[in-house]
C-alpha atoms as a PDB file:
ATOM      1  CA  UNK A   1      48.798  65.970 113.443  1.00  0.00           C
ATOM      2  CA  UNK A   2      48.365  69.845 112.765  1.00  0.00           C
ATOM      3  CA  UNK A   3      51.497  71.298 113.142  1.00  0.00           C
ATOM      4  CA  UNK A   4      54.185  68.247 113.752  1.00  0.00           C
ATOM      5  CA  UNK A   5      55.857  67.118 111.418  1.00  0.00           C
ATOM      6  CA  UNK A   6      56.270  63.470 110.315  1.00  0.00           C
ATOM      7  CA  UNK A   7      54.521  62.047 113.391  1.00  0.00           C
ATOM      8  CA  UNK A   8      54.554  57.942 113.371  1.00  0.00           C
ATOM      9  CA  UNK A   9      54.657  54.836 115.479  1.00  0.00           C
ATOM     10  CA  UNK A  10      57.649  52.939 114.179  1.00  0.00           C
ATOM     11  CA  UNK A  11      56.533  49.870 115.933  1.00  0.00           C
ATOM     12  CA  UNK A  12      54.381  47.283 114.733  1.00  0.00           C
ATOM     13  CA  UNK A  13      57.055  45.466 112.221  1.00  0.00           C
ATOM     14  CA  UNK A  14      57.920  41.552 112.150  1.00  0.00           C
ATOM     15  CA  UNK A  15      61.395  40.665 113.487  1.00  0.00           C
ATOM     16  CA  UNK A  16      63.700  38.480 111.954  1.00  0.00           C
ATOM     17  CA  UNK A  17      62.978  35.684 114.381  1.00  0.00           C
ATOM     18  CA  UNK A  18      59.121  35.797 113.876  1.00  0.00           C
ATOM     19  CA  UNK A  19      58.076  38.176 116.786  1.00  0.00           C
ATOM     20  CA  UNK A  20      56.449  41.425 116.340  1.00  0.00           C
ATOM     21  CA  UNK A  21      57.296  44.787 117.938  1.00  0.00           C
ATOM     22  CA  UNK A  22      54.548  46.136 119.756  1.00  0.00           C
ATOM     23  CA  UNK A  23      52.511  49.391 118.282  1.00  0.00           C
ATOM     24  CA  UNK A  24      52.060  51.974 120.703  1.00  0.00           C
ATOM     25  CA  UNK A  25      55.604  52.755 122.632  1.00  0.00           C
ATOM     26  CA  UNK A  26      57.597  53.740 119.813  1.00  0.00           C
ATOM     27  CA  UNK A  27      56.946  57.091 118.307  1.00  0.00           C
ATOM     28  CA  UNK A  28      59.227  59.446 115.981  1.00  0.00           C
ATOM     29  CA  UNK A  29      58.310  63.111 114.882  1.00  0.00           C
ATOM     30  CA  UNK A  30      59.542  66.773 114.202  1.00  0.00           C
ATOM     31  CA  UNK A  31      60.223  69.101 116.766  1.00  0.00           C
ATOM     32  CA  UNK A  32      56.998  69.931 119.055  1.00  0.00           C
ATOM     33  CA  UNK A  33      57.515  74.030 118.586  1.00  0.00           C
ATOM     34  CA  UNK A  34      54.814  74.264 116.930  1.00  0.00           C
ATOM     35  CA  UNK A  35      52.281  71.988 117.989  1.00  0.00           C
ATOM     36  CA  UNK A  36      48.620  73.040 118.672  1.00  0.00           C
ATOM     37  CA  UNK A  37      46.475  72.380 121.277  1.00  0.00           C
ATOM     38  CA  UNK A  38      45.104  69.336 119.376  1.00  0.00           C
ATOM     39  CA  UNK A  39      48.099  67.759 118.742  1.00  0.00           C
ATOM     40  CA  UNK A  40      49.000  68.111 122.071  1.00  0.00           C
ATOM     41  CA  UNK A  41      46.041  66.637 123.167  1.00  0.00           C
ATOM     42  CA  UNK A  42      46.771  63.644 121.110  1.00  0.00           C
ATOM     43  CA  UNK A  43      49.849  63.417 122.270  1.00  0.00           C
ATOM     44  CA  UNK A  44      48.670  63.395 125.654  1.00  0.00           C
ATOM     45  CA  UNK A  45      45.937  60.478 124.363  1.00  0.00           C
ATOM     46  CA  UNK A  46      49.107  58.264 123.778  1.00  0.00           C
ATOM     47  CA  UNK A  47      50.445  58.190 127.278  1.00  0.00           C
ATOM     48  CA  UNK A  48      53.680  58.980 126.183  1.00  0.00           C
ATOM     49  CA  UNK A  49      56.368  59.543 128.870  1.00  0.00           C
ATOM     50  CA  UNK A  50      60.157  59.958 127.603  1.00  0.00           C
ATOM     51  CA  UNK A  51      60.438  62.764 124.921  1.00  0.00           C
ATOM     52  CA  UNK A  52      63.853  62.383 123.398  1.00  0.00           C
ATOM     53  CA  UNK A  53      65.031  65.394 121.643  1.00  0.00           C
ATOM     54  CA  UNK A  54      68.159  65.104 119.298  1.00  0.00           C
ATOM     55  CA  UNK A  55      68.106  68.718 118.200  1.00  0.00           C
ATOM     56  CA  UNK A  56      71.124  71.245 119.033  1.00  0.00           C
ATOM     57  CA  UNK A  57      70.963  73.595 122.131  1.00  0.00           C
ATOM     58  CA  UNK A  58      70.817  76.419 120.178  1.00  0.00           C
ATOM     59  CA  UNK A  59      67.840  74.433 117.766  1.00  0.00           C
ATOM     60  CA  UNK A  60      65.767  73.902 121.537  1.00  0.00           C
ATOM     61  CA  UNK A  61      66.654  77.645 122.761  1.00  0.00           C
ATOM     62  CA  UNK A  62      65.382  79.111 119.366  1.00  0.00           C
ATOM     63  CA  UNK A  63      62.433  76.449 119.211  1.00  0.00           C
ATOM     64  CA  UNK A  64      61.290  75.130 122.530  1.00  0.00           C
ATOM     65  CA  UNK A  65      59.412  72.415 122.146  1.00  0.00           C
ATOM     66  CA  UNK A  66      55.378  72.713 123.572  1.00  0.00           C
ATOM     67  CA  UNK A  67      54.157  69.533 126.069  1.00  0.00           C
ATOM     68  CA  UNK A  68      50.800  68.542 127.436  1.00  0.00           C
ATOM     69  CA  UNK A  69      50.664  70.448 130.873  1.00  0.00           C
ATOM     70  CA  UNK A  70      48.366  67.604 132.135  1.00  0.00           C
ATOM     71  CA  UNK A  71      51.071  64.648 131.622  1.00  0.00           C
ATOM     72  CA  UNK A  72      54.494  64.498 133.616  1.00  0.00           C
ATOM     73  CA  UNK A  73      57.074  63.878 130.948  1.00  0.00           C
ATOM     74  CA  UNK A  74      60.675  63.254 131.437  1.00  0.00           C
ATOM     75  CA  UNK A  75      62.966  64.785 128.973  1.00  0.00           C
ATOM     76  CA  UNK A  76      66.052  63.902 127.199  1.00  0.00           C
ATOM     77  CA  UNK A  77      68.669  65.457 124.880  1.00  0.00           C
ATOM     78  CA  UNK A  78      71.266  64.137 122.641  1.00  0.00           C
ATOM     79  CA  UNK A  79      72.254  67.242 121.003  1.00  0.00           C
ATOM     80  CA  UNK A  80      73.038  66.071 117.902  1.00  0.00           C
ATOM     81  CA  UNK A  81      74.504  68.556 115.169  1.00  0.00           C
ATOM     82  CA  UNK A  82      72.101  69.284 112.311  1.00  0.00           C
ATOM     83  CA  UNK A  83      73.359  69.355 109.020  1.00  0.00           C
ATOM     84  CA  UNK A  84      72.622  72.852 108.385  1.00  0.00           C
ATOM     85  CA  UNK A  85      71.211  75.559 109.504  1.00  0.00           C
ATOM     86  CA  UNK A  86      69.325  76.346 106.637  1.00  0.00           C
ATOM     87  CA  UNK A  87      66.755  78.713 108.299  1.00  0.00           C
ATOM     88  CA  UNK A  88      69.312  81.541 108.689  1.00  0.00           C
ATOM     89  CA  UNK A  89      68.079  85.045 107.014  1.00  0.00           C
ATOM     90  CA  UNK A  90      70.673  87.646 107.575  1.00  0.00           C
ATOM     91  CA  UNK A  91      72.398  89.785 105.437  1.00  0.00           C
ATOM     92  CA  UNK A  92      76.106  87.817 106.020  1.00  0.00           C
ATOM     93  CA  UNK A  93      74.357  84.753 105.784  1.00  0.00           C
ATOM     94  CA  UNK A  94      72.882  85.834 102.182  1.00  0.00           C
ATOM     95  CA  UNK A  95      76.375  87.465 100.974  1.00  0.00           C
ATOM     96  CA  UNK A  96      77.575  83.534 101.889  1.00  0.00           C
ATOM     97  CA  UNK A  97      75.180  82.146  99.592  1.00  0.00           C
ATOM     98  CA  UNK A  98      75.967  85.381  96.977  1.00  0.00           C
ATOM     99  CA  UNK A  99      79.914  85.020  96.862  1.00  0.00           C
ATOM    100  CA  UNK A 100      81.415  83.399 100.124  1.00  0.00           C
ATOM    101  CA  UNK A 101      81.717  79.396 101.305  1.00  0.00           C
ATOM    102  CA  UNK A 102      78.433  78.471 101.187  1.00  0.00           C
ATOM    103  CA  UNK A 103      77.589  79.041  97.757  1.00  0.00           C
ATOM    104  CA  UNK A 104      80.708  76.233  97.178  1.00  0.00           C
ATOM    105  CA  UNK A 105      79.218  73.243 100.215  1.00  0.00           C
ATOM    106  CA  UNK A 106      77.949  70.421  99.076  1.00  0.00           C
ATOM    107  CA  UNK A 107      75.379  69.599 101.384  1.00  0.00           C
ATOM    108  CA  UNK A 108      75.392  66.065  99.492  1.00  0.00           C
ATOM    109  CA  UNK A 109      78.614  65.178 101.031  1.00  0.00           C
ATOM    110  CA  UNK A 110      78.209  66.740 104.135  1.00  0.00           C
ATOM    111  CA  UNK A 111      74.787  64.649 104.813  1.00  0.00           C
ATOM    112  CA  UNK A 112      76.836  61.303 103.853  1.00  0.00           C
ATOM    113  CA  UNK A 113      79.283  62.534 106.785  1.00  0.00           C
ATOM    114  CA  UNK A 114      76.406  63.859 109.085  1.00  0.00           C
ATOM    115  CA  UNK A 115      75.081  60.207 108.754  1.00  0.00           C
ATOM    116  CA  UNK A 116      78.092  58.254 109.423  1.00  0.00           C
ATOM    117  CA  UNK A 117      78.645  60.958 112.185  1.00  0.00           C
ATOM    118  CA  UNK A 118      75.165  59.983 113.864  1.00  0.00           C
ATOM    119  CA  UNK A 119      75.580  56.167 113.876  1.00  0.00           C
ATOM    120  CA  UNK A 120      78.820  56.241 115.791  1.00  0.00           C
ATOM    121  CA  UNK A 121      79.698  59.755 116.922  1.00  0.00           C
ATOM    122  CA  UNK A 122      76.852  59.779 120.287  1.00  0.00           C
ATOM    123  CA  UNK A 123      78.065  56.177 121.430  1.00  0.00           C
ATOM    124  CA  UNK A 124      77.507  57.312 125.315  1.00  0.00           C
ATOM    125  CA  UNK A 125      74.185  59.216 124.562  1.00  0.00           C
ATOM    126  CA  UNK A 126      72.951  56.326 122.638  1.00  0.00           C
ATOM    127  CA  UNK A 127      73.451  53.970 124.983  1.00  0.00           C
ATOM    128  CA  UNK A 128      72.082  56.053 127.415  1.00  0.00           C
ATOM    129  CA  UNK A 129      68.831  55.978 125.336  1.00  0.00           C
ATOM    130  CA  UNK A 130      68.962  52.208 124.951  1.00  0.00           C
ATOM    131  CA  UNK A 131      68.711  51.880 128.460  1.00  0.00           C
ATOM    132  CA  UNK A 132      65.743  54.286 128.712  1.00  0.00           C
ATOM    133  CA  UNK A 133      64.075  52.235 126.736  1.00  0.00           C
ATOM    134  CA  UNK A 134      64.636  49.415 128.117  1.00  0.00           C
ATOM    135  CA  UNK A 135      63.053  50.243 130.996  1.00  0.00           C
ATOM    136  CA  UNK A 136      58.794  49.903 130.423  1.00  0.00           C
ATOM    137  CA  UNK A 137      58.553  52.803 132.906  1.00  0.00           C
ATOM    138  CA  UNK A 138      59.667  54.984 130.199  1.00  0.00           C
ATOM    139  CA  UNK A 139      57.382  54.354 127.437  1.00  0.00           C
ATOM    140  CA  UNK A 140      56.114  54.969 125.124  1.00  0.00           C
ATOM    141  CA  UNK A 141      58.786  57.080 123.887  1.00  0.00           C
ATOM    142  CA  UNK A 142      58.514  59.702 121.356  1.00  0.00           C
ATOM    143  CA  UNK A 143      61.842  60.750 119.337  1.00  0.00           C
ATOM    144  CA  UNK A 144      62.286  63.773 117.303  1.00  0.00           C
ATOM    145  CA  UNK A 145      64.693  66.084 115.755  1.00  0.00           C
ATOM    146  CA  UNK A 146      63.833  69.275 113.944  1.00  0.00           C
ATOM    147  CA  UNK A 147      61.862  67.495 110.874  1.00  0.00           C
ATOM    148  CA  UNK A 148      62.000  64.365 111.705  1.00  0.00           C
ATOM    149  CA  UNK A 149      64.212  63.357 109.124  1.00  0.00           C
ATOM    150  CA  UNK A 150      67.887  62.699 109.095  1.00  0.00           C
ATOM    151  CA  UNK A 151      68.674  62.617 112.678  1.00  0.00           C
ATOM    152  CA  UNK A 152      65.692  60.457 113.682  1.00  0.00           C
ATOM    153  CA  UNK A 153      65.768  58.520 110.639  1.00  0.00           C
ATOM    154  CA  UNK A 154      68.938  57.083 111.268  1.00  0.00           C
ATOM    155  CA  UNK A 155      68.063  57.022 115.949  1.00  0.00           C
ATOM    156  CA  UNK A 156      64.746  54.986 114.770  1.00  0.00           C
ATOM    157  CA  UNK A 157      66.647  53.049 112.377  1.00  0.00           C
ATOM    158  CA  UNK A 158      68.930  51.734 114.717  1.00  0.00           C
ATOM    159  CA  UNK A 159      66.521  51.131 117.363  1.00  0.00           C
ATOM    160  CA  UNK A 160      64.609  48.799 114.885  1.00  0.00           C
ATOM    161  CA  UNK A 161      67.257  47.078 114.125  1.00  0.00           C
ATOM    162  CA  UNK A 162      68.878  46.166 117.968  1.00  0.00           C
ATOM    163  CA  UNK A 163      65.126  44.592 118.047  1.00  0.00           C
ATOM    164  CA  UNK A 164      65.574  42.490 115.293  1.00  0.00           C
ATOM    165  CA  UNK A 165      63.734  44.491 112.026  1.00  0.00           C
ATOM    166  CA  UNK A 166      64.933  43.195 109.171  1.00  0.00           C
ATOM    167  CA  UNK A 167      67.551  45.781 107.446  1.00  0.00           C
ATOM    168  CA  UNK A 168      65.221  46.330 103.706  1.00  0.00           C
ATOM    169  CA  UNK A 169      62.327  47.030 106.528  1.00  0.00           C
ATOM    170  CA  UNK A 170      63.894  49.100 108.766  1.00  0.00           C
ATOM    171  CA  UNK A 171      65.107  51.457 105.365  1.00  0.00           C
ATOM    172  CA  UNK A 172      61.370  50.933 103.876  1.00  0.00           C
ATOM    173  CA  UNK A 173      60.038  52.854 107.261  1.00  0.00           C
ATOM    174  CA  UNK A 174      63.238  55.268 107.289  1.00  0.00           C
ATOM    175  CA  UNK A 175      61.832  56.294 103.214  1.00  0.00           C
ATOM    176  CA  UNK A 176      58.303  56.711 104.955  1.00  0.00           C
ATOM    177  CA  UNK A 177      59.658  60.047 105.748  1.00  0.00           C
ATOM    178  CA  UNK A 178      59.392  61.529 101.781  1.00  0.00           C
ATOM    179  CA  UNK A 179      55.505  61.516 101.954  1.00  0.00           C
ATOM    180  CA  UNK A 180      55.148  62.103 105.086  1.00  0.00           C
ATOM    181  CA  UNK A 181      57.135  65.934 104.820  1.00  0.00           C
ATOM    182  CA  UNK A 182      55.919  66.902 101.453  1.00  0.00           C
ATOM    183  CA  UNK A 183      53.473  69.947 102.691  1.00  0.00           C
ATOM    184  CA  UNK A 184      56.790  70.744 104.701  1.00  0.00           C
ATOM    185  CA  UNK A 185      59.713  70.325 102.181  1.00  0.00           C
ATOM    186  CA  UNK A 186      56.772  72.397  99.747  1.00  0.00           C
ATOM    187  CA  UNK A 187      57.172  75.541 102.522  1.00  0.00           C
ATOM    188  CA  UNK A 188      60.730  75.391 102.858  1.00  0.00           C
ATOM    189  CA  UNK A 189      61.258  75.152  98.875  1.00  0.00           C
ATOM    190  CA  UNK A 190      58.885  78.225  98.405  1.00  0.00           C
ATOM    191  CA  UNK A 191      60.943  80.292 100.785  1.00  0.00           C
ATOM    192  CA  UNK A 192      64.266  79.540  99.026  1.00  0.00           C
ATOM    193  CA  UNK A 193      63.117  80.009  95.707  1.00  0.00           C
ATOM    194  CA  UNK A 194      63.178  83.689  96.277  1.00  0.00           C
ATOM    195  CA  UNK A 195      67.308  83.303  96.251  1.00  0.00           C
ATOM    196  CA  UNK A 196      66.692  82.429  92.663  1.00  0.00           C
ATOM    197  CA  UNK A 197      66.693  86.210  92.209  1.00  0.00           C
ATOM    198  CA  UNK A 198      70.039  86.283  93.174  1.00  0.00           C
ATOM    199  CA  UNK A 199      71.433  83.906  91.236  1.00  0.00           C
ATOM    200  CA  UNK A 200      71.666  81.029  93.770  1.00  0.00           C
ATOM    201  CA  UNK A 201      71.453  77.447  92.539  1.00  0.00           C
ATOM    202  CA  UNK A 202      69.214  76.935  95.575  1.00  0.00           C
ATOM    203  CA  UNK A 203      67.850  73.703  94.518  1.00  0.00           C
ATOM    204  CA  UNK A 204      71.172  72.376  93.471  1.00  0.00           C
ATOM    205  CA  UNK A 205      72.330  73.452  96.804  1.00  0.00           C
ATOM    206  CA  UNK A 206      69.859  72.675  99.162  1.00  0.00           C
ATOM    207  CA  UNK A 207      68.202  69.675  97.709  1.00  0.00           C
ATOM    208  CA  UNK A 208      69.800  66.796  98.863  1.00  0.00           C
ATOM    209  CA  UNK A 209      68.889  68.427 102.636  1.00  0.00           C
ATOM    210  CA  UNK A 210      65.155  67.470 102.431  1.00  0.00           C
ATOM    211  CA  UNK A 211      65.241  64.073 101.264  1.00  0.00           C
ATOM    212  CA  UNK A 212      65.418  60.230 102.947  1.00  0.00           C
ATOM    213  CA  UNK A 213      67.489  58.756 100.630  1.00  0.00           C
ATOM    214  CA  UNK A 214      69.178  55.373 100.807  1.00  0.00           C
ATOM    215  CA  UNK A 215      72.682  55.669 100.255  1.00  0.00           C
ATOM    216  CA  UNK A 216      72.383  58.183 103.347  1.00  0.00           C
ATOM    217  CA  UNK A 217      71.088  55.481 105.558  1.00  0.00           C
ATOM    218  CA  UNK A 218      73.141  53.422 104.266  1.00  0.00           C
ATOM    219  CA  UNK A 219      76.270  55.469 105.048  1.00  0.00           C
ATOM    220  CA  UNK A 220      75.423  55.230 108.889  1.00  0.00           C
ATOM    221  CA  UNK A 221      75.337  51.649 108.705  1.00  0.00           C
ATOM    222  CA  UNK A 222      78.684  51.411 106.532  1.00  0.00           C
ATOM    223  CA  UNK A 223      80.044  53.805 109.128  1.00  0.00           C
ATOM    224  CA  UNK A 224      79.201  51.226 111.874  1.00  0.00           C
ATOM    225  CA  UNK A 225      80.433  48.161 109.895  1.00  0.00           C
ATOM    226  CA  UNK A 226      83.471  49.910 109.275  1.00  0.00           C
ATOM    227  CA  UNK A 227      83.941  51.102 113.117  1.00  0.00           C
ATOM    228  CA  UNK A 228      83.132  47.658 114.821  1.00  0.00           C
ATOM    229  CA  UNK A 229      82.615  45.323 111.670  1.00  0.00           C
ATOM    230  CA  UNK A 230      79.341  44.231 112.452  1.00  0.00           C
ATOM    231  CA  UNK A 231      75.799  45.571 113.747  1.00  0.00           C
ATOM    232  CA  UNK A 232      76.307  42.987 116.902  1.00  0.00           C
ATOM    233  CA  UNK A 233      79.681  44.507 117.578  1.00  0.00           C
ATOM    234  CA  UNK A 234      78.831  48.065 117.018  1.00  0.00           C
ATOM    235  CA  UNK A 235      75.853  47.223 119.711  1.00  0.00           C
ATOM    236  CA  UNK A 236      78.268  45.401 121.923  1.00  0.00           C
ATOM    237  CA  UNK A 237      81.160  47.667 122.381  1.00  0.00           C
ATOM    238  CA  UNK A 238      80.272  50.619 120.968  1.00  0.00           C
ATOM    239  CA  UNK A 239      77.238  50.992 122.916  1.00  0.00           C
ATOM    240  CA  UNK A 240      78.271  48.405 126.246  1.00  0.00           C
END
């Protein structure tokens, strides 16, 4: 892709009873603001139907994603909070980082709770999503968030694992994401280095933001083992 972020087919793995999901029907990406005509293209190439966006109302209205005019696509949104709105460049929003409350956040903590927040905090709109996709009408199916990252990561994740991916593959493909956004995470980090001028500890601050880490994942998955005490259950009652 030119211009999307973190664009890959999640399919394709072994389950844990010997199968294999299908390539093809499963996609994940960044948001589709900035997509050029060749990427949409492509992503008309794939025959994808159901775009599933998982970024905030006020992330869509800022950012509207761009489609393939030739392909009908059906749209849906769980507007899941982002972590941060890092992207912010006013003057209040710089006299935060100088001397108010968000010089003092750690965004290390607040991605563990953003996590556990994602795995059990959408239980309608997830299941909701299940069902699109278990209807082969719908797909393939292409998820995104803003980069493609956290919110996805931990969507794709549990999608994997309702079909039967083993957990230490399903977290494998979730780390996928740390090559895949380096020319990205590169831009961002170039931007905020300028707040170095001011004193901010920008990459003490920010970093934890632009990486797939483990113990994040993992976080979502304690959340839902603490919630319903197993995957099965979580998948049971939590999402019907």
């Amino acid at each position: 892709m030119e211009a999307i972020n973190n664009f890959r087919d999640f399919g394709g793995y072994k389950t844990q009873n010997g199968t294999r999901l299908k390539k093809g029907l499963l996609y994940r990406s960044g948001d589709l603001s900035k997509a050029t005509d060749a990427d949409l293209e492509y992503i008309a190439s794939l025959g994808i139907k159901t775009v599933c966006d998982l970024r905030s109302e006020g992330e869509r209205k800022k950012e509207p994603d761009r489609i393939p005019v030739a392909k009908p696509f059906t749209f849906f949104n769980i507007p899941m909070r982002p972590i941060v709105e890092y992207h912010g460049r006013s003057l209040r929003r710089l006299f935060s980082l100088m001397f108010g409350s968000e010089r003092r956040m750690d965004y290390e903590a607040e991605s563990y709770q953003a996590y556990r927040e994602y795995a059990t905090g959408y239980l309608p709109q997830l299941k909701a999503l299940f069902q699109r996709i278990s209807d082969p009408e719908n797909l393939p199916l292409l998820i995104h968030c803003s980069a493609g990252k956290d919110r996805t990561g931990v969507v794709a994740s549990l999608i994997q694992l309702v079909l039967g991916v083993p957990l230490e593959v399903a977290i494998e493909d979730y780390l996928k994401t740390n090559g895949n956004l380096d020319a990205y995470t590169e831009n961002i980090f170039r931007r905020l280095s300028k707040l170095g001028y001011f004193g901010i500890p920008w990459k003490k601050l920010y970093g934890p933001l632009f990486a797939a880490r483990v113990d994040f994942i993992n976080a979502a998955l304690e959340q839902v083992k603490e919630e319903f005490g197993a995957f099965d259950e979580w998948l049971r009652r939590g999402l019907g």
